[in-house]
Protein backbone atom coordinates (compact mmCIF):
# COMPACT_ATOMS: atom_id res chain seq x y z
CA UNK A 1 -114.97 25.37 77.69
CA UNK A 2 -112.45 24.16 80.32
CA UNK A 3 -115.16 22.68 82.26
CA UNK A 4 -116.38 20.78 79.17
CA UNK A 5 -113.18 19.50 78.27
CA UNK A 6 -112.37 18.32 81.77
CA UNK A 7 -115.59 16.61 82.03
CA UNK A 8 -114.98 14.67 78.74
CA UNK A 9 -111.32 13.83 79.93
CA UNK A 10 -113.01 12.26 83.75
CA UNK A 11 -115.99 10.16 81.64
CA UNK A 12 -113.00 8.44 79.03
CA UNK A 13 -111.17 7.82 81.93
CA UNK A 14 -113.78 6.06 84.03
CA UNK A 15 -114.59 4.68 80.84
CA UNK A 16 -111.56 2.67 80.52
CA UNK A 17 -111.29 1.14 83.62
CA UNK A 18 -111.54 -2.57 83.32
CA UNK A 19 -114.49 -4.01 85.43
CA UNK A 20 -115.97 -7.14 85.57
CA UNK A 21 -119.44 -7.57 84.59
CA UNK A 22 -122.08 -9.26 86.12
CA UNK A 23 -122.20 -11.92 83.44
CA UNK A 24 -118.03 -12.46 83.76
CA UNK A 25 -118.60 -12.72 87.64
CA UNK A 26 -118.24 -16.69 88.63
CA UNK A 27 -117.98 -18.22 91.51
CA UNK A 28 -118.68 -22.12 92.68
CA UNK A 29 -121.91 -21.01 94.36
CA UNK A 30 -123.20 -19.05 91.55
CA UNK A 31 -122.11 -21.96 88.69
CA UNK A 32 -123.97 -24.25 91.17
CA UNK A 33 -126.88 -22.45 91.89
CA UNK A 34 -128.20 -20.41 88.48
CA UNK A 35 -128.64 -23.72 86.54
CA UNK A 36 -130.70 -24.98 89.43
CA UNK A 37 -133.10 -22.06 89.70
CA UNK A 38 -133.00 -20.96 86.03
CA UNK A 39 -132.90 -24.13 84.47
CA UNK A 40 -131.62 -24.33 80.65
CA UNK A 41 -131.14 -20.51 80.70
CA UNK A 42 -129.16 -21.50 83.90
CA UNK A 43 -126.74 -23.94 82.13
CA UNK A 44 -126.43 -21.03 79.01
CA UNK A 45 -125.53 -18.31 81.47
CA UNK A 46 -122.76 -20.31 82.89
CA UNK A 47 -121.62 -21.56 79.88
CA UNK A 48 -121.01 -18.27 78.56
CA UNK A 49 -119.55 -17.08 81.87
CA UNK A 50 -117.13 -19.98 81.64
CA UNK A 51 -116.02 -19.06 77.76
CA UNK A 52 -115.41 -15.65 79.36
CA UNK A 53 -113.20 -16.98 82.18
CA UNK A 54 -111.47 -19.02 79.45
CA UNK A 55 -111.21 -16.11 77.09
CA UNK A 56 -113.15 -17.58 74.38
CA UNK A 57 -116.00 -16.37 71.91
CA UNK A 58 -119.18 -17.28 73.27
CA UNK A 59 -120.30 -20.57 71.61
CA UNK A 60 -117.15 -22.19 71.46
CA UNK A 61 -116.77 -25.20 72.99
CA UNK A 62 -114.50 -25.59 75.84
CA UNK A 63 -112.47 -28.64 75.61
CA UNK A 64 -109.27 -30.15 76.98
CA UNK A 65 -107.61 -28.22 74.12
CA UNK A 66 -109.10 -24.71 75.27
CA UNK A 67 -107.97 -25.73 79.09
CA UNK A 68 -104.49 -26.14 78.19
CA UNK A 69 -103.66 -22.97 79.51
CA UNK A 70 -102.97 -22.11 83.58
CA UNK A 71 -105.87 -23.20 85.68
CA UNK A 72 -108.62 -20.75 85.85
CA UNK A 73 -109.71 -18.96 89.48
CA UNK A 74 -113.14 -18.24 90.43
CA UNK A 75 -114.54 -15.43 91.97
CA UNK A 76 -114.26 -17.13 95.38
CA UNK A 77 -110.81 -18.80 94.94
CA UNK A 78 -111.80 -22.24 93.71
CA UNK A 79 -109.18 -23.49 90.45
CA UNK A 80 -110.57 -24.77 87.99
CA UNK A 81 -108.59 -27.51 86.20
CA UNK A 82 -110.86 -28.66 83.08
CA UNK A 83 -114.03 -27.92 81.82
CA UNK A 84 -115.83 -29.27 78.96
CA UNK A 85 -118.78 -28.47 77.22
CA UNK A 86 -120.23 -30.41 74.21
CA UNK A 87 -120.85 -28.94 70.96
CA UNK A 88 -124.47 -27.50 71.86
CA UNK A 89 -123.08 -26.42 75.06
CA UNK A 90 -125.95 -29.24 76.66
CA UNK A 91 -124.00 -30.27 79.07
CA UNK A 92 -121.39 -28.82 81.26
CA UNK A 93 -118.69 -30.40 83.27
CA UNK A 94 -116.23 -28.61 85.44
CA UNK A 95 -113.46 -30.22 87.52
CA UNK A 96 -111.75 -28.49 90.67
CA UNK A 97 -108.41 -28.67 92.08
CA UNK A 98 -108.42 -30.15 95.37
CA UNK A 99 -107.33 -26.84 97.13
CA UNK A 100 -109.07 -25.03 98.26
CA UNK A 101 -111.46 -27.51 99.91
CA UNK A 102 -115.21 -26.99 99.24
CA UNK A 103 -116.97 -29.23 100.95
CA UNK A 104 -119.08 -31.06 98.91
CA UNK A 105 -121.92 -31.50 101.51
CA UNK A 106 -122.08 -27.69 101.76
CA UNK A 107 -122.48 -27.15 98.06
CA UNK A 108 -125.17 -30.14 98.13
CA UNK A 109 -127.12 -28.12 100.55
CA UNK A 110 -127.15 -24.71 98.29
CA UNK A 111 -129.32 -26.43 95.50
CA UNK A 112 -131.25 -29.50 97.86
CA UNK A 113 -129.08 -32.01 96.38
CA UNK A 114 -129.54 -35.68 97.57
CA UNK A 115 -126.53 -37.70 98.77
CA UNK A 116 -126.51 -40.71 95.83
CA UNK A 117 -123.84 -43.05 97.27
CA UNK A 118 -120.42 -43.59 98.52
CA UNK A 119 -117.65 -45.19 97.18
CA UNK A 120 -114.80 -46.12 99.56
CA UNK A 121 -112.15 -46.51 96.91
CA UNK A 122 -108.90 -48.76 96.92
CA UNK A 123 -105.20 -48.76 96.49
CA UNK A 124 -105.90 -48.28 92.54
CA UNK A 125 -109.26 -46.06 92.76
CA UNK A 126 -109.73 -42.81 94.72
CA UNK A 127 -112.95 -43.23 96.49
CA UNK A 128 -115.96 -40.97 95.99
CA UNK A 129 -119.50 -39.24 97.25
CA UNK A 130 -122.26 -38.33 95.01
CA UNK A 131 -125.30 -36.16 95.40
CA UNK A 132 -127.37 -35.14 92.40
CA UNK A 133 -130.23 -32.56 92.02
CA UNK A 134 -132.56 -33.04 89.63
CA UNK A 135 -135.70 -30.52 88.27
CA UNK A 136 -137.30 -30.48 84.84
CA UNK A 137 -134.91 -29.03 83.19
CA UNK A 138 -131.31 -29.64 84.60
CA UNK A 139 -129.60 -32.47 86.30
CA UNK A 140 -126.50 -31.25 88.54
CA UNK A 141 -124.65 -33.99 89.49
CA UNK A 142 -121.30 -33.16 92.52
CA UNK A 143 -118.37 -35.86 93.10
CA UNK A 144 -116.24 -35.40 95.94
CA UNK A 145 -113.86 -37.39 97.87
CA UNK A 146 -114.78 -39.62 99.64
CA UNK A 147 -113.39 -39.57 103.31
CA UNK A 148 -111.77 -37.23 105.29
CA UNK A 149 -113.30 -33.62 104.11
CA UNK A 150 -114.98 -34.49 101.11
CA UNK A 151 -113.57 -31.97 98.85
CA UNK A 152 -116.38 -31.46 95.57
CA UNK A 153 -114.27 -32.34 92.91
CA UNK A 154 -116.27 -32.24 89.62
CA UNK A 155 -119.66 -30.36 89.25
CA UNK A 156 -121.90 -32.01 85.96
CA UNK A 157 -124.65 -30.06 84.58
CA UNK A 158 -127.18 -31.66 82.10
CA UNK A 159 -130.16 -30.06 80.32
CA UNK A 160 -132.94 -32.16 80.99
C-alpha cells in the first residue's frame, strides 16, 4: 500500500511540472523555417505558437493591442516587439528588436531566400535589405538594416 501511494504521490508531482511543449517551443529559425517547408500548415503552426507566446486563445488575432504587454523572447533570445496577424490568421508579420543581431543574410540562407534590393536610406528614412522566398504556398518576405550588420528586423509570412 505504501508503495502504491508513493508511486501516485512521484507521477502528480512530475505531473505538475511546467514544460514547454513542442508546439509552445519558438525560436527565429523555427518561425522562419516551418512555413517554408510546410507551407499553409507552416504559417498555422506558427501562428498558434505565437498566440501561445502571447498568452492568447488560439485563433485570436494578435494585434498592436495584444502586444501591448513586455516584449516577448524566443527560444533563442530574439525580442519580439509586435506581431500581427489578420483576422484569418493569412498572414503573419513579426518585428524584432534590434538586439540581439540576427543577421539577416544568415536567416536568408536557412529557407534559400533571394536578396530583393537595397535601400541606402537618408537622414529621415532608415535604410533597408530585402530577400523574399517564395513556394506555392507561402511568401516569406525578411527586412533588415541596411549597412553595417544587417540586423533582420521584420519577418512577413503570406499564404500564397
Amino acid at each position: 500500500m505504501f508503495r502504491i501511494s508513493a508511486l501516485a504521490v512521484f507521477l502528480v508531482s512530475c505531473n505538475t511540472h511546467k514544460t514547454k511543449s513542442a508546439s509552445d517551443a519558438l525560436d527565429t529559425q523555427s518561425l522562419i523555417r516551418v512555413p517554408a517547408q510546410r507551407g499553409a500548415a507552416g504559417v498555422d503552426q506558427v501562428t498558434s505558437a505565437l498566440q501561445a507566446r502571447y498568452g492568447v486563445a488560439s485563433g485570436t488575432p494578435l494585434s498592436p493591442f495584444v502586444n501591448s504587454k513586455a516584449p516577448v523572447s524566443l527560444d533563442d533570445g530574439a525580442v519580439i516587439v509586435q506581431t500581427v496577424t489578420n483576422p484569418d490568421a493569412r498572414d503573419v508579420r513579426v518585428d524584432l528588436a534590434a538586439k540581439p543581431c540576427l543577421p539577416v543574410a544568415r536567416a536568408a540562407e536557412w529557407i534559400g531566400a533571394k536578396r530583393m534590393l537595397a535601400t541606402a536610406g537618408s537622414d529621415i528614412v532608415t535604410g533597408h535589405v530585402d530577400y523574399r522566398f517564395d513556394s506555392a504556398e507561402v511568401r516569406i518576405d525578411l527586412t533588415g538594416e541596411y549597412g553595417g550588420e544587417e540586423c533582420l528586423r521584420v519577418i512577413e509570412i503570406y499564404k500564397q
